[in-house]
Protein backbone atom coordinates (compact mmCIF):
# COMPACT_ATOMS: atom_id res chain seq x y z
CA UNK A 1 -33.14 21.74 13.01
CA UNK A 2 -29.73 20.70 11.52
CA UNK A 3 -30.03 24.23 9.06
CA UNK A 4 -30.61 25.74 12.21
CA UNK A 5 -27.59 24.49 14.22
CA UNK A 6 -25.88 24.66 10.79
CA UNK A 7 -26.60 28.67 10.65
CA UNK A 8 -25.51 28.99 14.93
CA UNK A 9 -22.25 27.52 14.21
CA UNK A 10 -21.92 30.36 11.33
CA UNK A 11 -22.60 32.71 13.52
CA UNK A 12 -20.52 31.68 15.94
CA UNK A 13 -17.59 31.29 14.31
CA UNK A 14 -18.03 34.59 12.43
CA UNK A 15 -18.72 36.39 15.70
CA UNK A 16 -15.40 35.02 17.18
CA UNK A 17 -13.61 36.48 14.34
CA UNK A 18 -15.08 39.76 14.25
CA UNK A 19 -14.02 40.11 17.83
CA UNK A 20 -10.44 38.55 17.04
CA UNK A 21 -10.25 41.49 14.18
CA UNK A 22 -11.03 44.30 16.89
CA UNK A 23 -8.72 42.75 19.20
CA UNK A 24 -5.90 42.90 16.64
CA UNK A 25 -6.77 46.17 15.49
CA UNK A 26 -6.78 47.81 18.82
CA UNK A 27 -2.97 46.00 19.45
CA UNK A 28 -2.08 47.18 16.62
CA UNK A 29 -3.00 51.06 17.47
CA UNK A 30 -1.98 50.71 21.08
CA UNK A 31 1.56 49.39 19.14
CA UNK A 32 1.42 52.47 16.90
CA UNK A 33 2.91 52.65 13.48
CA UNK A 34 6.66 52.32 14.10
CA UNK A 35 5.63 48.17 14.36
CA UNK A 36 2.91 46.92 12.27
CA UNK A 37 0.58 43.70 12.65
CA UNK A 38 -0.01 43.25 9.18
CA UNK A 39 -0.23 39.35 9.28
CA UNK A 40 -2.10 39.34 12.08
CA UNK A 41 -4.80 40.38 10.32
CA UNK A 42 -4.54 37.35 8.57
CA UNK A 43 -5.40 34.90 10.93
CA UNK A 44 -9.31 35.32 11.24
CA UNK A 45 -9.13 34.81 7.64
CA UNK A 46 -7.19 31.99 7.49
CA UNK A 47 -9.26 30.52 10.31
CA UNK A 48 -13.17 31.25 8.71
CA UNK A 49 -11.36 29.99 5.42
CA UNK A 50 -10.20 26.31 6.95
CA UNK A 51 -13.92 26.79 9.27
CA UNK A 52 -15.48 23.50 7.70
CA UNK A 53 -18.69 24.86 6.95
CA UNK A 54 -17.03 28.37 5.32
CA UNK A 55 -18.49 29.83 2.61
CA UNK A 56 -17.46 33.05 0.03
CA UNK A 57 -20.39 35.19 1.96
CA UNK A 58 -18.75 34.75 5.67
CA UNK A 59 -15.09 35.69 4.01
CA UNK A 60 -16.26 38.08 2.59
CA UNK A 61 -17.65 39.46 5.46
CA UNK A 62 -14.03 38.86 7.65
CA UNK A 63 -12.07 40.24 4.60
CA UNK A 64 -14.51 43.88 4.77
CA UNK A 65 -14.43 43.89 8.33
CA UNK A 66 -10.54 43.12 8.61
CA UNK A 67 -9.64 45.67 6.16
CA UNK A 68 -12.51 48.32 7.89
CA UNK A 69 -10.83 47.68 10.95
CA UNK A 70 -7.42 48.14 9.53
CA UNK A 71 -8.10 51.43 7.90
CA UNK A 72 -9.59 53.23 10.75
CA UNK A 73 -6.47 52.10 13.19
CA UNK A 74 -4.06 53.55 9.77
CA UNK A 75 -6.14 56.47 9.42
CA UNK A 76 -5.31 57.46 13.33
CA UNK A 77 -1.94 56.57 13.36
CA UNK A 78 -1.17 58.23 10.35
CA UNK A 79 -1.95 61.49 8.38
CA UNK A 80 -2.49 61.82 4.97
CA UNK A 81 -3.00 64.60 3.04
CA UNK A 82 -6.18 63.93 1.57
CA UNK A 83 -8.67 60.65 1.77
CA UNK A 84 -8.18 58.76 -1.18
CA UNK A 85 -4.59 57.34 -0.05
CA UNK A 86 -6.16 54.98 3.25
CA UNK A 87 -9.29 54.05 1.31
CA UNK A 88 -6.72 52.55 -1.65
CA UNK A 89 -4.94 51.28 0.31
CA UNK A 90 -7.94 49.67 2.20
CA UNK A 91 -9.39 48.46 -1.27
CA UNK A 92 -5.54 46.58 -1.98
CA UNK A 93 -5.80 44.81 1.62
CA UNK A 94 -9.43 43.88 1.13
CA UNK A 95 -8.51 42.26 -1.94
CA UNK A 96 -5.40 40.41 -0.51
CA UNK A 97 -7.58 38.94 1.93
CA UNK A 98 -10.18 38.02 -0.08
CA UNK A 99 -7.57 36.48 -2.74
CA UNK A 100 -5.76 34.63 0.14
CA UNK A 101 -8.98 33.10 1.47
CA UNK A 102 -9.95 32.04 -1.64
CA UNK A 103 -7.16 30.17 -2.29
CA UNK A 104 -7.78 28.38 0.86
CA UNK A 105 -11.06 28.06 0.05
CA UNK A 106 -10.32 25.98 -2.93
CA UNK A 107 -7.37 23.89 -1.98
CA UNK A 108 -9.66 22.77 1.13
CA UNK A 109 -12.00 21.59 -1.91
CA UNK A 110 -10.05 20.03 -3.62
CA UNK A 111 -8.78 18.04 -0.53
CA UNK A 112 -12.03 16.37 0.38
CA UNK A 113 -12.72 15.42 -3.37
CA UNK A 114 -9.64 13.99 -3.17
CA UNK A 115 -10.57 12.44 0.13
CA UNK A 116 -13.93 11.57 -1.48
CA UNK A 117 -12.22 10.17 -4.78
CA UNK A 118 -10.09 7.95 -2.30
CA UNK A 119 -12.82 6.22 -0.28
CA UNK A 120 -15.09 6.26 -3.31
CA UNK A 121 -11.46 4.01 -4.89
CA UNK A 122 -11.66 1.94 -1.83
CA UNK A 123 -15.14 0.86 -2.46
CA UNK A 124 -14.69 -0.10 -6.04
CA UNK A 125 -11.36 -1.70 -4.40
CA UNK A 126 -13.46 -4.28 -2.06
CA UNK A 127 -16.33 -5.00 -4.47
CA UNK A 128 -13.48 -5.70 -6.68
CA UNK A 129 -11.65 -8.40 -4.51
CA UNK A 130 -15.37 -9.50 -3.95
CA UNK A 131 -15.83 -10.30 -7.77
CA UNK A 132 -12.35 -11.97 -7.67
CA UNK A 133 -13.00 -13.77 -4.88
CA UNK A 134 -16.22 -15.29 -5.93
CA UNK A 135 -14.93 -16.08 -9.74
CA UNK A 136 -11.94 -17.83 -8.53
CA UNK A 137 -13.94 -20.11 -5.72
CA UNK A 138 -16.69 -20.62 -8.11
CA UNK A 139 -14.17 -21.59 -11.10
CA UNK A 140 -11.94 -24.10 -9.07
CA UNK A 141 -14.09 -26.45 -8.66
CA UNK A 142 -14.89 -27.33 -12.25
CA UNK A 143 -11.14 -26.75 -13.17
CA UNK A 144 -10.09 -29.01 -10.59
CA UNK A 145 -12.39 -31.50 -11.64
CA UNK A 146 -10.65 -31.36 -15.14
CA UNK A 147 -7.31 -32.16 -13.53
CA UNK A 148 -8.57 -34.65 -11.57
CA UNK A 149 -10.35 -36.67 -14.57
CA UNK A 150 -7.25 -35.88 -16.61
CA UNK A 151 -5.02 -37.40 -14.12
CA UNK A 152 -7.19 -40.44 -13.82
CA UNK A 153 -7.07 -41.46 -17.24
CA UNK A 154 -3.52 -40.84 -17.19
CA UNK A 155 -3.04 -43.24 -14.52
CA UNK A 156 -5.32 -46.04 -15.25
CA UNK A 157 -6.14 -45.70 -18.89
CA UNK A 158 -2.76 -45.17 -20.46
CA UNK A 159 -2.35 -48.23 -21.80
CA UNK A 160 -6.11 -48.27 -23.67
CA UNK A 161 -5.02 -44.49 -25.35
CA UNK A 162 -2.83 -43.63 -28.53
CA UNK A 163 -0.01 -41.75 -28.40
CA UNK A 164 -2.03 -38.41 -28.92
CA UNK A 165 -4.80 -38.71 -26.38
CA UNK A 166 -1.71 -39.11 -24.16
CA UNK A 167 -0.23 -36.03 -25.10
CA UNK A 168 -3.41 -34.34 -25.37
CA UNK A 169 -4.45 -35.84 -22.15
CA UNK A 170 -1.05 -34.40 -20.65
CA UNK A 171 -1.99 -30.79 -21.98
CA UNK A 172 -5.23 -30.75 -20.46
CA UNK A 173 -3.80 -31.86 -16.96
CA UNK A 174 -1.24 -29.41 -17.10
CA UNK A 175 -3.07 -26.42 -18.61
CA UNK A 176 -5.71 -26.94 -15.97
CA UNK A 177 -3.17 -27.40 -13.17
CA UNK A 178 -1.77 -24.18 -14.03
CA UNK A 179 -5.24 -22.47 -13.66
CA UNK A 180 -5.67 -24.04 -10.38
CA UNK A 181 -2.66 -22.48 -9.07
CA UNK A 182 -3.56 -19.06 -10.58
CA UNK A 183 -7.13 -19.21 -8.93
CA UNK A 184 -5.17 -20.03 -5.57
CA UNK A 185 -3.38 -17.09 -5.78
CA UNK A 186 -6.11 -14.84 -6.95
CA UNK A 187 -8.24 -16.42 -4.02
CA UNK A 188 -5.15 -15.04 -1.72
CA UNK A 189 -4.76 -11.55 -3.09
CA UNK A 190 -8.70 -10.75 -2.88
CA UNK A 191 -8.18 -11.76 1.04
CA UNK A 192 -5.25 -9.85 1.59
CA UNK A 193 -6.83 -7.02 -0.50
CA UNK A 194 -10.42 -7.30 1.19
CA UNK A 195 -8.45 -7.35 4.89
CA UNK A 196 -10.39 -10.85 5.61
CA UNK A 197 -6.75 -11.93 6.76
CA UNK A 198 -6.48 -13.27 10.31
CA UNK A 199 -3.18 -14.37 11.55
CA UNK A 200 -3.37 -16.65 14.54
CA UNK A 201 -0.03 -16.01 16.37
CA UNK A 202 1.53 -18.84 18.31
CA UNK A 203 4.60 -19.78 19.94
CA UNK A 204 6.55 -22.01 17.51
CA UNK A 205 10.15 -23.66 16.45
CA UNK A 206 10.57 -21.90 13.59
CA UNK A 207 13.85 -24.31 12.35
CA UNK A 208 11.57 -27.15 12.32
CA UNK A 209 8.73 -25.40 10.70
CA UNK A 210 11.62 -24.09 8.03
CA UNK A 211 12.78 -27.97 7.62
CA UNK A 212 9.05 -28.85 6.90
CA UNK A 213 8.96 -26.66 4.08
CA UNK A 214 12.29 -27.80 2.96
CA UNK A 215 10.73 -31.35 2.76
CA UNK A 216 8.30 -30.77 0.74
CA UNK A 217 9.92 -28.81 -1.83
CA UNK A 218 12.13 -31.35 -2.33
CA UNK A 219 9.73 -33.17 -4.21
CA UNK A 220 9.60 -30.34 -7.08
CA UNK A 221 13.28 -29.68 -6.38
CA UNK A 222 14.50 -33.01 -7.43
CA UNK A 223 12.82 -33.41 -10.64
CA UNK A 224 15.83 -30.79 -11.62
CA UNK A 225 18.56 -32.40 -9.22
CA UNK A 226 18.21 -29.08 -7.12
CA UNK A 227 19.51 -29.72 -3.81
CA UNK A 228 17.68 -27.47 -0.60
CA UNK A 229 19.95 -27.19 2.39
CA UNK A 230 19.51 -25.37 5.66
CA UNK A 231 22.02 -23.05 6.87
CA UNK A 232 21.22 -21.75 10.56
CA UNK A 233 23.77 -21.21 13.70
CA UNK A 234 20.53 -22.91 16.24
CA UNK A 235 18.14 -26.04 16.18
CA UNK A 236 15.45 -23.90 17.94
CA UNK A 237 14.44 -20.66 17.56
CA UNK A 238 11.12 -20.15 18.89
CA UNK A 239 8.91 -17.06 18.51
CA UNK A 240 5.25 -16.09 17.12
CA UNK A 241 4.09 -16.50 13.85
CA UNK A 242 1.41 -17.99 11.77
CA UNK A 243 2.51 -20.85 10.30
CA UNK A 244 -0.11 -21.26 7.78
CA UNK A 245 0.01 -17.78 6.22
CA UNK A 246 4.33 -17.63 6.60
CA UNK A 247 4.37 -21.35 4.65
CA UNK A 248 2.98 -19.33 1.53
CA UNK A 249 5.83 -17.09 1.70
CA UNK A 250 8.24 -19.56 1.89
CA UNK A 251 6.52 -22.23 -0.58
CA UNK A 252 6.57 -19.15 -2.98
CA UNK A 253 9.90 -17.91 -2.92
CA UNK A 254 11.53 -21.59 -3.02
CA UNK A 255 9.30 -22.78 -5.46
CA UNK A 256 10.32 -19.28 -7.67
CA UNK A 257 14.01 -20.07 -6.87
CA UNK A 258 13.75 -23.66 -8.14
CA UNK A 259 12.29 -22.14 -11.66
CA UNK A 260 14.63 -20.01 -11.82
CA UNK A 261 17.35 -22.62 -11.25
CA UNK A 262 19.68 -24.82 -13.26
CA UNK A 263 19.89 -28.70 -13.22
CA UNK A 264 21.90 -29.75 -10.78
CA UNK A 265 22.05 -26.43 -8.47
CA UNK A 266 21.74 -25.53 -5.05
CA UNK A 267 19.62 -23.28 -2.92
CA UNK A 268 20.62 -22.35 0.60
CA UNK A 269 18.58 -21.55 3.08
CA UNK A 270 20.15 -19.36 5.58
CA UNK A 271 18.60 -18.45 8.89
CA UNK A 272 20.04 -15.69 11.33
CA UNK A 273 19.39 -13.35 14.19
CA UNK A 274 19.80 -9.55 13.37
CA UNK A 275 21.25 -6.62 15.92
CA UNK A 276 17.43 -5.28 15.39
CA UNK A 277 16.05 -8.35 17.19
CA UNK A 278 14.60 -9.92 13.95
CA UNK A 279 14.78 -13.37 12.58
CA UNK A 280 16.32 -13.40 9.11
CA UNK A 281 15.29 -15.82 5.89
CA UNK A 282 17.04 -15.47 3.05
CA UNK A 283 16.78 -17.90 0.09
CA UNK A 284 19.85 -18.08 -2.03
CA UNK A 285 19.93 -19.59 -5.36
CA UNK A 286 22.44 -19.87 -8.06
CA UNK A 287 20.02 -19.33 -10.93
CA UNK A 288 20.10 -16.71 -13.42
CA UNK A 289 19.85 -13.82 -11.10
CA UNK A 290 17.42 -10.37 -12.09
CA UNK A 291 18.33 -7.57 -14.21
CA UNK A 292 18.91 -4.33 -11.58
CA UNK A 293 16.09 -2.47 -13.22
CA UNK A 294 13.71 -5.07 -13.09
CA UNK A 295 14.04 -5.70 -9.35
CA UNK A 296 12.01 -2.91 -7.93
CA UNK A 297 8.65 -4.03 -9.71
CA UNK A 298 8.80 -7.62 -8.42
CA UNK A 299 6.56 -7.71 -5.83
CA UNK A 300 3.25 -5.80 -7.65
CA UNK A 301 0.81 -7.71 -8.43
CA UNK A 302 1.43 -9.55 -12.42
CA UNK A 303 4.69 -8.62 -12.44
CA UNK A 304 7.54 -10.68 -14.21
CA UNK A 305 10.99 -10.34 -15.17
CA UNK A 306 12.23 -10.71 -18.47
CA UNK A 307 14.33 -13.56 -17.10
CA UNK A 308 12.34 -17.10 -17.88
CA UNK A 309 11.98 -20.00 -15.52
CA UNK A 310 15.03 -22.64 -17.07
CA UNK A 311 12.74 -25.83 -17.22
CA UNK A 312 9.76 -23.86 -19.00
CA UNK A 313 7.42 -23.51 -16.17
CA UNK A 314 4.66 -21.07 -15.28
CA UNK A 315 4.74 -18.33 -13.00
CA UNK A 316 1.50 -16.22 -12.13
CA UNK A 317 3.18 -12.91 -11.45
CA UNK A 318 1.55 -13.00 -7.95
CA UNK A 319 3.76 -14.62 -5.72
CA UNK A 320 5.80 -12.29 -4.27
CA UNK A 321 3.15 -9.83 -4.27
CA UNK A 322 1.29 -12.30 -2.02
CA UNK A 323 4.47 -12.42 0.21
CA UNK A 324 4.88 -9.23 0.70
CA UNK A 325 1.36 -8.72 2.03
CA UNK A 326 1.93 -11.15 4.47
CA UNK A 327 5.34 -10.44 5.77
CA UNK A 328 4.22 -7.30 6.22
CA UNK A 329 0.92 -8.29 7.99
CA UNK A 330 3.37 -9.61 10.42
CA UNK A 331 4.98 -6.50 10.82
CA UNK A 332 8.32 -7.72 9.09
CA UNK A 333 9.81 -6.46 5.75
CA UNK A 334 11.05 -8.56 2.67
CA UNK A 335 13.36 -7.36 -0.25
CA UNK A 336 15.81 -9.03 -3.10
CA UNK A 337 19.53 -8.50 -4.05
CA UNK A 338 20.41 -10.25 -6.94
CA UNK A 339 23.24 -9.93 -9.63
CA UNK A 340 22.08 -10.76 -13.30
CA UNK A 341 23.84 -14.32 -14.03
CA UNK A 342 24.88 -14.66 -10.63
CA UNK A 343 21.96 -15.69 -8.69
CA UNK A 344 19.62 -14.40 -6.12
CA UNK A 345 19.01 -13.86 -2.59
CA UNK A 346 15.22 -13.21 -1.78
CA UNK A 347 15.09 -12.77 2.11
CA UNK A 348 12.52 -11.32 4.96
CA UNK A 349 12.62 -10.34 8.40
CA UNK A 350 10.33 -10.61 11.40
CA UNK A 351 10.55 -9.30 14.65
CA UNK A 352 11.44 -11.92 17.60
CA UNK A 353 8.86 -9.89 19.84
């Protein structure tokens, strides 16, 4: 049945162009020779070449036909001296036909392998954040036991350890804290990636869910005598976002600022409505800054900068990546301008609407 509909639609098609041909070629005699349609006899060509189910055998057939047609409406209008002339000159237009369909032919090929190739991607894509997914839930449990056990001893059973065990103690706790936080953000990128992300909108104070951030930073921020403040014009500014998913961004890029800060430093958070009826966040450090060249790869996925956090600490390389994603899930964009030695200003945008 399908082979059968598959052969009517054939047909069809090539019916409608033969009759499209003979249309054209009788326009074109009624015309006459002083103006000639020789692109119109084109189009049925182009259209059985783009015809999704076109094969070499059905242009082949339009590209004889169209050429047939052709040289009986030159022959007419026209006299030559003897018959060879129209027939060549049939043969060359037979051949530009069939060399234009062709190429049609094969750049609409090529087009759904590349489709093909692009889905097929896609797939490998998902099982992919699958596998990541999986490895990094499965993984953070033991690892977090580790920490966990590590910490304990640290805590209560200082005093019955040498000097060593301490400091090998201290490497464990850190080395598996590290991993924890690299597992987090793998577990966020296979979301994002996998389009399991959800946001639930709601109606909040955005200045006091900025401030909650703030104070709880702090924490890390003091351990280099970092100060956070809060620069914004209002006390309220109220409008829909998800406060879970929007926390990341901003734990991320104050938690990169304070690596990338010195002792003793402030970072400013500054907070602003825009003429395009978006709220602004910009986070403004006086750290080291980023190279010009290197600021255009930041937010890919494992991407550093040659510029290294000033107390030593560890970055993933997925941070901003992660941010991105989610700003932009909210339909907002997020960039950096930064000055090597001079500090940066990561900010973000979301609409008020």
């Amino acid at each position: 049945m399908s082979r059968f509909k598959k052969f009517e639609n054939n047909y069809t098609v090539t019916l409608f162009s033969l009759i499209l041909l003979i249309f054209i070629g009788y326009l074109d005699y009624l015309i006459g020779s002083e103006v000639s349609l020789l692109i119109a006899y084109l189009i049925p060509i182009i259209l059985i070449s783009q015809y999704r189910n076109s094969q070499i055998k059905l242009l082949f057939i339009n590209a004889l036909f169209a050429s047939i047609i052709w040289f009986i409406v030159d022959n007419n209008l026209r006299h030559y001296t003897n018959l060879f002339n129209p027939i060549w000159n049939a043969f060359v237009r037979f051949s530009i036909f069939m060399i234009i369909g062709l190429l049609i032919l094969s750049l609409k090929e090529k087009y759904k392998k590349v489709i093909q190739l692009n889905e097929d991607l896609k797939n490998i894509n998902e099982e992919k954040n699958k596998f990541i997914g999986i490895t990094a839930h499965d993984l953070r449990n033991p690892i977090g036991a580790i920490f966990s056990f590590s910490n304990l001893l640290l805590e209560n059973y200082s005093k019955e350890i040498d000097g060593r065990g301490i400091k090998m103690l201290t490497y464990i706790k850190d080395l598996s804290n590290n991993s924890l936080l690299l597992l987090h953000d793998l577990l966020d990128v296979s979301k994002i990636e996998s389009g399991t992300i959800n946001l639930c909108l709601k109606n909040e104070n955005y200045i006091a869910f900025i401030n909650e951030q703030i104070n709880l930073n702090l924490i890390i921020a003091k351990k280099k005598d970092i100060n956070i403040k809060l620069d914004a014009n209002e006390s309220e500014i109220n409008f829909e976002f998800d406060k879970n998913y929007l926390s990341t961004v901003i734990n991320n890029l104050l938690t990169n600022a304070i690596k990338f800060s010195y002792q003793n430093s402030e970072i400013i958070i500054k907070i602003s409505k825009t003429n395009n009826q978006t709220i602004k966040t910009e986070i403004i450090d006086e750290g080291q800054g980023i190279p010009e060249n290197e600021q255009s790869k930041l937010f890919n996925y494992f991407q550093k900068t040659s510029i290294q956090p000033t107390n030593g600490e560890v970055s993933t390389g997925l941070g901003l990546a992660i941010s991105k994603k989610i700003v932009t899930q909210h339909k907002g964009i997020i960039g950096v301008s930064s000055e090597f030695g001079k500090g940066s200003n990561f900010y973000f945008e979301l609409p008020l609407n």
